[in-house]
N, C-alpha and C. Protein backbone atom coordinates (compact mmCIF):
# COMPACT_ATOMS: atom_id res chain seq x y z
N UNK A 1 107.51 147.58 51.59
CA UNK A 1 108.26 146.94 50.54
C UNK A 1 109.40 147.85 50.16
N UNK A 2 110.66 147.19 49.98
CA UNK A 2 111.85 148.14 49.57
C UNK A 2 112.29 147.59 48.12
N UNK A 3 112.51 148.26 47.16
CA UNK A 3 113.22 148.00 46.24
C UNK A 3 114.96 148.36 45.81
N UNK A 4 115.19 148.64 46.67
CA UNK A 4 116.79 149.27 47.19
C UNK A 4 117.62 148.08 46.51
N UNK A 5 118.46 148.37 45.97
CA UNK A 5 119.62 147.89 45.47
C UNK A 5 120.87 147.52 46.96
N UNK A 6 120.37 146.78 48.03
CA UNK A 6 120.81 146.65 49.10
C UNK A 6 121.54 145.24 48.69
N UNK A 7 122.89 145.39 49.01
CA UNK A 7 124.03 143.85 49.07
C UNK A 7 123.55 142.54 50.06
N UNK A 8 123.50 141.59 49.48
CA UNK A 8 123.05 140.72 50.91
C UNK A 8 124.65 139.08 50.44
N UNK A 9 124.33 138.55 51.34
CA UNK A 9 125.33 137.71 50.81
C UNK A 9 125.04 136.68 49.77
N UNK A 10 123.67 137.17 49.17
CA UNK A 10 122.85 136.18 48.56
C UNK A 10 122.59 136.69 47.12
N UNK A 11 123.31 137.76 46.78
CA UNK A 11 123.41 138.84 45.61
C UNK A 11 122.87 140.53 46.28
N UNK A 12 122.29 141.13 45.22
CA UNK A 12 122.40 142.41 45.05
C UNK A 12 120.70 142.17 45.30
N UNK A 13 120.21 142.73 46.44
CA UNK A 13 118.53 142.32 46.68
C UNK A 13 118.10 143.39 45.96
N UNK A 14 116.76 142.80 44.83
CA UNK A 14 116.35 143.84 43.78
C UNK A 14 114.71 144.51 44.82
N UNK A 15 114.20 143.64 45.26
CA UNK A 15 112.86 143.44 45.76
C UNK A 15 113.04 143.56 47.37
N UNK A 16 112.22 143.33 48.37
CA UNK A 16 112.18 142.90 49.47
C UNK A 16 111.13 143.25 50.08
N UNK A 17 110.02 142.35 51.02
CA UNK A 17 108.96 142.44 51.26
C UNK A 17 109.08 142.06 53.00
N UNK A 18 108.27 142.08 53.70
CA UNK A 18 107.99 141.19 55.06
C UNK A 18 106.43 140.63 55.09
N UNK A 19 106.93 139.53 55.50
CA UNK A 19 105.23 138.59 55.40
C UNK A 19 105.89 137.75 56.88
N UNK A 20 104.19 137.18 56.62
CA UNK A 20 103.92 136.20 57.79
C UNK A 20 104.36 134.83 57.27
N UNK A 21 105.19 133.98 58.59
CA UNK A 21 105.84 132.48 58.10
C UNK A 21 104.17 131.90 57.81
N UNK A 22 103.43 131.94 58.09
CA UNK A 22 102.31 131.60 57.48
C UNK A 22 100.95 131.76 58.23
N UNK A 23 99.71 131.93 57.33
CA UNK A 23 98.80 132.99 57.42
C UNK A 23 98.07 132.28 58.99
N UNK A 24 98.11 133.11 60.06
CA UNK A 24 97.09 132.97 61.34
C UNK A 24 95.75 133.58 60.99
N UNK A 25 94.96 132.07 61.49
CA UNK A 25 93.59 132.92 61.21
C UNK A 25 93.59 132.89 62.89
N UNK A 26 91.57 133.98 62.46
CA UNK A 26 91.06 134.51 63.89
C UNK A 26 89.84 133.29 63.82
N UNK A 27 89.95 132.39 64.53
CA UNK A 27 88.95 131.09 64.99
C UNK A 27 87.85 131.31 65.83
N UNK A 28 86.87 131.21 66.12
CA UNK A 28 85.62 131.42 66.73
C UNK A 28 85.52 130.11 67.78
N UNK A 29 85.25 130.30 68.30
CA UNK A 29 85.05 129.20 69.94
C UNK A 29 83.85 128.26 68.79
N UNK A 30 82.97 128.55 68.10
CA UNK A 30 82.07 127.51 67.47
C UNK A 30 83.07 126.54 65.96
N UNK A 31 84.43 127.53 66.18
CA UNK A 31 85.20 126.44 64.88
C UNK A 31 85.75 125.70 65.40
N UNK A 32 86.69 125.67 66.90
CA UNK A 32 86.62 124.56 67.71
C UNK A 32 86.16 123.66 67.93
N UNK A 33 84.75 123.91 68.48
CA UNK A 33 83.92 123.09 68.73
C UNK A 33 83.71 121.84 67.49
N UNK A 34 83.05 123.21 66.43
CA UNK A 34 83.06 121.85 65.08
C UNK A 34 83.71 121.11 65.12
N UNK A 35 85.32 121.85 64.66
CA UNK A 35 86.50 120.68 64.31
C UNK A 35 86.84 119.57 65.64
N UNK A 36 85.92 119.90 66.82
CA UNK A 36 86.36 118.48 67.39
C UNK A 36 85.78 117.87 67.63
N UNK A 37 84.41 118.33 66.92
CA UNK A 37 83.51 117.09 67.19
C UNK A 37 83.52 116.67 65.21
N UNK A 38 83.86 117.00 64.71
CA UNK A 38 84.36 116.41 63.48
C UNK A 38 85.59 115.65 63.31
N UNK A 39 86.59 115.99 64.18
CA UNK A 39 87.87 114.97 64.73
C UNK A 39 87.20 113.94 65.69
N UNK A 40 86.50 113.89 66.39
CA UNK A 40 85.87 112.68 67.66
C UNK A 40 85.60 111.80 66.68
N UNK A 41 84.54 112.34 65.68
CA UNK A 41 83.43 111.35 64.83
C UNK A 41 84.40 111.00 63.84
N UNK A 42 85.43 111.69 63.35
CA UNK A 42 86.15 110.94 62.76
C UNK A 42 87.37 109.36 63.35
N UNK A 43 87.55 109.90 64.60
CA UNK A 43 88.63 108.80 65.36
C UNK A 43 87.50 107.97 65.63
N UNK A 44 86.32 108.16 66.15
CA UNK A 44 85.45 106.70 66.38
C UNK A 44 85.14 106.20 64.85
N UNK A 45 84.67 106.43 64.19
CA UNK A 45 84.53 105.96 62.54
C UNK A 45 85.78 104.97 62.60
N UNK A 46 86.93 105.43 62.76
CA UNK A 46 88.22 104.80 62.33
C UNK A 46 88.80 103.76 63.28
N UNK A 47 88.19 104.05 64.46
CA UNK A 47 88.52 102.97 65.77
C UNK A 47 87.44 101.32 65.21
N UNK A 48 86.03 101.93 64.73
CA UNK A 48 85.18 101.08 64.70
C UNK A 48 85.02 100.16 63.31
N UNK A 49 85.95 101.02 62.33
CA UNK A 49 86.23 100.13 61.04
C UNK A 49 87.40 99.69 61.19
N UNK A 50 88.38 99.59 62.00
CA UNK A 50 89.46 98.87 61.94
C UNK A 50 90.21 99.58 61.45
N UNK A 51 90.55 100.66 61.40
CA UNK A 51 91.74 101.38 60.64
C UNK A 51 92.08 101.98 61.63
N UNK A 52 93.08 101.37 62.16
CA UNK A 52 94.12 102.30 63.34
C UNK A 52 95.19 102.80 62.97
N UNK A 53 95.48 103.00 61.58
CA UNK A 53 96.48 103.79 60.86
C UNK A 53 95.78 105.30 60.28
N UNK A 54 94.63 105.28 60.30
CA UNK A 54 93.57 106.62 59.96
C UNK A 54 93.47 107.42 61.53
N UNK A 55 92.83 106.54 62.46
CA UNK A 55 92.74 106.61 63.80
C UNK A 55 94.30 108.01 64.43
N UNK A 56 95.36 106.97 63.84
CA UNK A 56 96.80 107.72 64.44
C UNK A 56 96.74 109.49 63.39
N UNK A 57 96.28 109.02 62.38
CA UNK A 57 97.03 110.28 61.20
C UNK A 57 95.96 111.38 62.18
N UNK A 58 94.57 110.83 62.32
CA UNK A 58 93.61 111.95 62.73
C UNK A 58 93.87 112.27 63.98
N UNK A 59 94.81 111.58 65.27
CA UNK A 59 95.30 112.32 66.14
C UNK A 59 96.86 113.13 65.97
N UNK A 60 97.30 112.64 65.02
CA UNK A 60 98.54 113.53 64.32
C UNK A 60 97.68 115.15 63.96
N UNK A 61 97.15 115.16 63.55
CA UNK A 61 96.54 115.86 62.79
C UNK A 61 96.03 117.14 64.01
N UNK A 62 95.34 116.44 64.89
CA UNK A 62 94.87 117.64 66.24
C UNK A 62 95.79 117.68 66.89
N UNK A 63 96.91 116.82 66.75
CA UNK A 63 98.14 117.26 67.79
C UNK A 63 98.61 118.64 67.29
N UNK A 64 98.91 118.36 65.58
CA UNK A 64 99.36 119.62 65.18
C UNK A 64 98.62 120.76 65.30
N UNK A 65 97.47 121.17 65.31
CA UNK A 65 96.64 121.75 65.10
C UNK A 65 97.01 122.49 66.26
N UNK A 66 96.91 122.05 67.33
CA UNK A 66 96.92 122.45 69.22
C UNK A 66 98.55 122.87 69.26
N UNK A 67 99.44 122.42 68.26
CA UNK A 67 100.60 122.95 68.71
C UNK A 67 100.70 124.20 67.69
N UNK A 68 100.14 124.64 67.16
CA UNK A 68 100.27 125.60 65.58
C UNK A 68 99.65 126.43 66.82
N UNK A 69 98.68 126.02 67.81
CA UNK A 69 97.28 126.98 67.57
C UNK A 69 98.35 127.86 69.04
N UNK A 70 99.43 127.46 69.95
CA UNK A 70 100.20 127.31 71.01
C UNK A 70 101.47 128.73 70.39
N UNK A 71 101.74 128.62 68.89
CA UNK A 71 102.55 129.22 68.86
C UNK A 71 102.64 130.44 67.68
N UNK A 72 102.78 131.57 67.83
CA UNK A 72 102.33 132.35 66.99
C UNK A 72 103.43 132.49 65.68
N UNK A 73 102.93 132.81 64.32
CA UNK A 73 103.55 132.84 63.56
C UNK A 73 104.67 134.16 63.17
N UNK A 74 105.69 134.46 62.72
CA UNK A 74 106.89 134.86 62.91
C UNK A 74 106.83 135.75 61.54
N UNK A 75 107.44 137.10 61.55
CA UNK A 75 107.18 137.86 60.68
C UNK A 75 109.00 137.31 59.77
N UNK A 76 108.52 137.28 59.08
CA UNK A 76 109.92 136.97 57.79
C UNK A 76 109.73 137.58 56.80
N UNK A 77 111.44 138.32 56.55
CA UNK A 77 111.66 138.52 54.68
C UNK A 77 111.70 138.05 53.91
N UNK A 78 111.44 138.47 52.51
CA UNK A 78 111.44 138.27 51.13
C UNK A 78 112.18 138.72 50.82
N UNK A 79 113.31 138.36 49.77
CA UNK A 79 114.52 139.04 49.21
C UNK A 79 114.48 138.41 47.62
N UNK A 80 114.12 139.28 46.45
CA UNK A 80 114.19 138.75 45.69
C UNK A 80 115.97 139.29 45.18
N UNK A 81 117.10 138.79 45.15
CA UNK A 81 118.03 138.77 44.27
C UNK A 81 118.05 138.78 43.47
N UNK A 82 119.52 138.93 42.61
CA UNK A 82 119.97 139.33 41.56
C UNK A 82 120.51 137.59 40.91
N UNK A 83 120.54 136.55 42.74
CA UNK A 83 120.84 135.71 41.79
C UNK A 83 119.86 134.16 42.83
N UNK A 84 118.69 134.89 43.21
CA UNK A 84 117.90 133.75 43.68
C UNK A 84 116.46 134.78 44.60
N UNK A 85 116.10 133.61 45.47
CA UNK A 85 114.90 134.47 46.03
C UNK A 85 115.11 133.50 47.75
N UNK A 86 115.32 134.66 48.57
CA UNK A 86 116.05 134.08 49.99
C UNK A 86 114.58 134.45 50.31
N UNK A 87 113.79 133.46 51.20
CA UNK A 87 112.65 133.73 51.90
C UNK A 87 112.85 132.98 53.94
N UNK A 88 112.94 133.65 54.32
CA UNK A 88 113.24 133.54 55.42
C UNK A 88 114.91 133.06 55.23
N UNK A 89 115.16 132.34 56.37
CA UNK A 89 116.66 131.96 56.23
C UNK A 89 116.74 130.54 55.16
N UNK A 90 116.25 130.32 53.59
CA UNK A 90 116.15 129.35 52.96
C UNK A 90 116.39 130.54 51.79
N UNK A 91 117.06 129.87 51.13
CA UNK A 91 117.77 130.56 49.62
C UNK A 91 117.44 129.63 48.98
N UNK A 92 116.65 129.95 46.94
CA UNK A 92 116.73 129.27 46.09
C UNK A 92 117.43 130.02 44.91
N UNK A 93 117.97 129.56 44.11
CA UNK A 93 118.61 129.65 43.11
C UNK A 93 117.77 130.16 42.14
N UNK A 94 117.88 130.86 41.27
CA UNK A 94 116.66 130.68 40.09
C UNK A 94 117.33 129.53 39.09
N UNK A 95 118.11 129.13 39.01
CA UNK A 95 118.64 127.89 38.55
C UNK A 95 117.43 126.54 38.93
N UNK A 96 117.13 126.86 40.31
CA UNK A 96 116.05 125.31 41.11
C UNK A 96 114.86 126.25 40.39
N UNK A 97 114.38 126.76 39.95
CA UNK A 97 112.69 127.41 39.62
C UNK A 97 112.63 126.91 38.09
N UNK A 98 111.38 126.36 37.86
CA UNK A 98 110.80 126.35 36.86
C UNK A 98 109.91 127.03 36.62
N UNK A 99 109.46 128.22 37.00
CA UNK A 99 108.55 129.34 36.81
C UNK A 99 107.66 129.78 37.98
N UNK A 100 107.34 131.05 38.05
CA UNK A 100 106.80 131.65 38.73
C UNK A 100 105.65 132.54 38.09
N UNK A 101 104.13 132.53 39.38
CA UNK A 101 103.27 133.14 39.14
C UNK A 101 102.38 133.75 40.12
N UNK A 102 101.63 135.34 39.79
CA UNK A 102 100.71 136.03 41.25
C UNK A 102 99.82 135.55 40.81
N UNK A 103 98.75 135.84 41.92
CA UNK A 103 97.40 135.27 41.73
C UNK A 103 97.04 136.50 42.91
N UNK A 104 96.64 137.66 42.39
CA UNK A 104 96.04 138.78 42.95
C UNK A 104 94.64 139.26 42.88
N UNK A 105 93.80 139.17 43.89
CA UNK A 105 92.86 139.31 43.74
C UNK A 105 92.72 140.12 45.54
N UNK A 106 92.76 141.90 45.21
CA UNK A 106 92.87 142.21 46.37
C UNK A 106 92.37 142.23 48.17
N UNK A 107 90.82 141.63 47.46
CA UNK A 107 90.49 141.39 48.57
C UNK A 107 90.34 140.07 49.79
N UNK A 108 91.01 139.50 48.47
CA UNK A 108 91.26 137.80 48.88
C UNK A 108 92.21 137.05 48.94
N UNK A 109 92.83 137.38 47.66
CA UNK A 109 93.93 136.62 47.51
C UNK A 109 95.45 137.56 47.17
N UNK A 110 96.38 137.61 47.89
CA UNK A 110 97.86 137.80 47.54
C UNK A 110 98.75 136.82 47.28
N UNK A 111 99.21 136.04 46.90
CA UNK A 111 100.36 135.13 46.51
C UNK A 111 101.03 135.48 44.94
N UNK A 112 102.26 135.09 45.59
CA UNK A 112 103.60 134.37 44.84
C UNK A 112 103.36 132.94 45.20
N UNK A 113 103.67 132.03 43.79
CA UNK A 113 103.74 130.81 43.59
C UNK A 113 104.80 130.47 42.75
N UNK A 114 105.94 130.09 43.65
CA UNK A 114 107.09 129.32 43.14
C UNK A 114 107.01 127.98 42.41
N UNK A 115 107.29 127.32 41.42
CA UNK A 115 107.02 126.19 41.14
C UNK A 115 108.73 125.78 40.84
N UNK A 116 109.29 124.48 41.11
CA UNK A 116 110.64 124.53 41.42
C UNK A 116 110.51 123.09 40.14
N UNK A 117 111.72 122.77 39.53
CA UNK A 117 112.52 122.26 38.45
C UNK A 117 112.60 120.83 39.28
N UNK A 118 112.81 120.22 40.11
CA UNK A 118 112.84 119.11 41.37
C UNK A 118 111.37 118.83 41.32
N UNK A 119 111.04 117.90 41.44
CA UNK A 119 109.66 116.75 41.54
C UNK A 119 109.34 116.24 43.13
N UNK A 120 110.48 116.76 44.12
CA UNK A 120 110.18 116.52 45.22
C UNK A 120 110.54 118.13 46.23
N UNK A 121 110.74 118.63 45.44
CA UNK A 121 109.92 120.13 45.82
C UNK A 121 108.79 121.06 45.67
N UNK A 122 107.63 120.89 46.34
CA UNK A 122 106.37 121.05 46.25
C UNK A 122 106.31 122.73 46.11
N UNK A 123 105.32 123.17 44.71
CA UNK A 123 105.17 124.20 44.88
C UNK A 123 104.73 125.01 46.46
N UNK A 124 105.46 126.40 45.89
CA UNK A 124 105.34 127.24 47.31
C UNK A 124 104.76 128.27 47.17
N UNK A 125 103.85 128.40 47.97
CA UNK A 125 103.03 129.89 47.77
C UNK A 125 103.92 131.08 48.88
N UNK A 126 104.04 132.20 48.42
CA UNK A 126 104.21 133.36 49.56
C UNK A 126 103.53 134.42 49.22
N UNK A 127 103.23 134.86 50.75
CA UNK A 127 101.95 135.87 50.37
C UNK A 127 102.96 137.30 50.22
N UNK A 128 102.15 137.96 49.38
CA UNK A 128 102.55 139.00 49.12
C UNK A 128 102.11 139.91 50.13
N UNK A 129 101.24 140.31 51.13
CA UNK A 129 100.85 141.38 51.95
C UNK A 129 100.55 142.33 51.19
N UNK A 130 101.32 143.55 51.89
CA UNK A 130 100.86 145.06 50.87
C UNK A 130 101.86 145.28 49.63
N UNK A 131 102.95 143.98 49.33
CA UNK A 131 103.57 144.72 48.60
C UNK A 131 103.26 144.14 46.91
N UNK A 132 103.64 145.20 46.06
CA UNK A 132 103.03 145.69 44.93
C UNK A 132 103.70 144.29 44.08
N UNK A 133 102.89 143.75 43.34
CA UNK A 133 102.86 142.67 42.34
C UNK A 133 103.12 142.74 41.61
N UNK A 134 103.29 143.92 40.59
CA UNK A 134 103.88 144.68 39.71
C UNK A 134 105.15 144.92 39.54
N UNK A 135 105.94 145.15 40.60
CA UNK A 135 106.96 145.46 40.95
C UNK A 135 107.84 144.28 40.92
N UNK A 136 106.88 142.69 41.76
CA UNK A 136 107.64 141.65 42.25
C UNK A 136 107.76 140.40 40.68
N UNK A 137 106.58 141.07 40.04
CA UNK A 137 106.44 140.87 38.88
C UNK A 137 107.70 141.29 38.01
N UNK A 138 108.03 142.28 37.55
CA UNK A 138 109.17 142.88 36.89
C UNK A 138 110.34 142.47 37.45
N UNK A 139 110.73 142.04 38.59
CA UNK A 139 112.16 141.86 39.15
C UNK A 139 112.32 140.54 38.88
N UNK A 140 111.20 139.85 38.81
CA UNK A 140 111.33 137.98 38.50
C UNK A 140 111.46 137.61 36.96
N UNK A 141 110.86 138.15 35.92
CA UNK A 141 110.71 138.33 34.70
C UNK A 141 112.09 138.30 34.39
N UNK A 142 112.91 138.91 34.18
CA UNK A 142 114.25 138.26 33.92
C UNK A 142 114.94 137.04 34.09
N UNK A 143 114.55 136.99 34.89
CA UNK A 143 115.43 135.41 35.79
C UNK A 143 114.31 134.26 35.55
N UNK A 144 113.29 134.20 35.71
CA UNK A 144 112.35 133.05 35.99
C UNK A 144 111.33 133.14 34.59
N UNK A 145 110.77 132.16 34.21
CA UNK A 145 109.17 132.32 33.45
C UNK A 145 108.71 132.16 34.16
N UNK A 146 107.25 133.01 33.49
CA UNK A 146 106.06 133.20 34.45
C UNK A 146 104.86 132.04 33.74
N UNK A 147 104.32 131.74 34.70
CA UNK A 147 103.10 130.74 34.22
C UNK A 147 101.82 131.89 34.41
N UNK A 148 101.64 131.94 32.84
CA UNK A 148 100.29 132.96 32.80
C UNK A 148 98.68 131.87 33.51
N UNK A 149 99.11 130.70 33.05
CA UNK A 149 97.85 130.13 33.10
C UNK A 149 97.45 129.69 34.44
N UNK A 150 98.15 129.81 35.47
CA UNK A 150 97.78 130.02 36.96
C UNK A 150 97.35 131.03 37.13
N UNK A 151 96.00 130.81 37.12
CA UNK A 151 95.44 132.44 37.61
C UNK A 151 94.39 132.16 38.83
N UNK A 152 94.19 131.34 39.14
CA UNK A 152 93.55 131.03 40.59
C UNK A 152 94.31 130.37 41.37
N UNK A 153 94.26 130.06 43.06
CA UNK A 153 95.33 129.82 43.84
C UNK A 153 94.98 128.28 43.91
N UNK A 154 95.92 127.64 44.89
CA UNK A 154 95.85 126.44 44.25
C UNK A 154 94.10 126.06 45.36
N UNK A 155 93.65 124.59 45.21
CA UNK A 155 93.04 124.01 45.93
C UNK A 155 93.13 123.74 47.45
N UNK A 156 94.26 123.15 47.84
CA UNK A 156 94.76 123.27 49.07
C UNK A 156 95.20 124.74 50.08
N UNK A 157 95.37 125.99 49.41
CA UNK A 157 95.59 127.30 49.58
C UNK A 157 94.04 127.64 50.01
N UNK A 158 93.31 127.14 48.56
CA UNK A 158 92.06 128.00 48.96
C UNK A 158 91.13 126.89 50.25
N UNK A 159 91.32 126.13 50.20
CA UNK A 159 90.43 125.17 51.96
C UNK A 159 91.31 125.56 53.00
N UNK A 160 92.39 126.27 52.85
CA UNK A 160 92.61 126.20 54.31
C UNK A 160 92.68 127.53 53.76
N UNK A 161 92.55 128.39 53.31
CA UNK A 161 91.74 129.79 53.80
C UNK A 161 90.03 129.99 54.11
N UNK A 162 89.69 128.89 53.50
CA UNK A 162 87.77 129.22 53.55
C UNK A 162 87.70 128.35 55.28
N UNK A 163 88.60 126.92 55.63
CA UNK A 163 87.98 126.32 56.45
C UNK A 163 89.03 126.86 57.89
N UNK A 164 89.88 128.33 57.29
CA UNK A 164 90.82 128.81 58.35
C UNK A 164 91.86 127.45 59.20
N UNK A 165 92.49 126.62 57.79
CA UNK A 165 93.06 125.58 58.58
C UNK A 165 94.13 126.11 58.77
């Protein structure tokens, strides 16, 4: 993690971290197995009740899975600015944020959780890795509110860390 007063074209970067475009788990030949015989029993269920719109989403669904599982995930920066927060090659404004909050719990959980001012911008989690919360904490505090009352990660964060989706 650097805290360098380094120029970017995106302001004066106060913060800067490197994380993963998003978290790879390590899968076991028996989580395979499950999930496709839990995808089979799900496409016959859906073939045999007549829902061939469930049928398609649940082969959408292992398509993606097999193409995620094909390509490895990409190490990207964090740049918190002086006048937004650039995370990979995507810049937000703190103007678009309606508050920000960590949810640190070291042996489990690292995230930043962006929550954005737009109704069709879905909160965003980024993991923090090794860098200090404290730090990413103090540089956002000016610019953004913080939502104290997020203090666990969301629902969807935490199943696809327990079921390694």
């Amino acid at each position: 993690m650097q805290t360098m007063n380094e120029p970017t074209s995106y302001g004066t970067s106060i913060v800067s971290w490197e994380t993963w475009e998003y978290p790879k788990y390590q899968r076991s030949r028996f989580w395979y197995v499950a999930m496709g015989i839990i995808g089979t029993a799900l496409l016959l269920f859906s073939v045999f009740s007549g829902s061939f719109m469930f049928a398609v989403i649940i082969l959408m669904i292992g398509i993606i899975f097999f193409l995620s599982h094909l390509r490895e995930p990409a190490r990207i920066m964090v740049h918190i600015t002086t006048t937004g927060i650039l995370i990979g090659r995507s810049f937000y404004d703190f103007h678009e944020l309606k508050d920000f909050s960590i949810v640190y719990r070291p042996q489990d959980v690292r995230l930043l959780y962006l929550d954005f001012v737009s109704a069709f911008h879905p909160l965003t989690s980024i993991s923090l890795d090794e860098a200090d919360p404290n730090i990413i904490r103090t540089a956002l505090i000016p610019f953004v509110l913080e939502d104290l009352d997020r203090t666990d990660e969301t629902l969807t964060d935490l199943i696809a860390r327990l079921y390694k989706l």
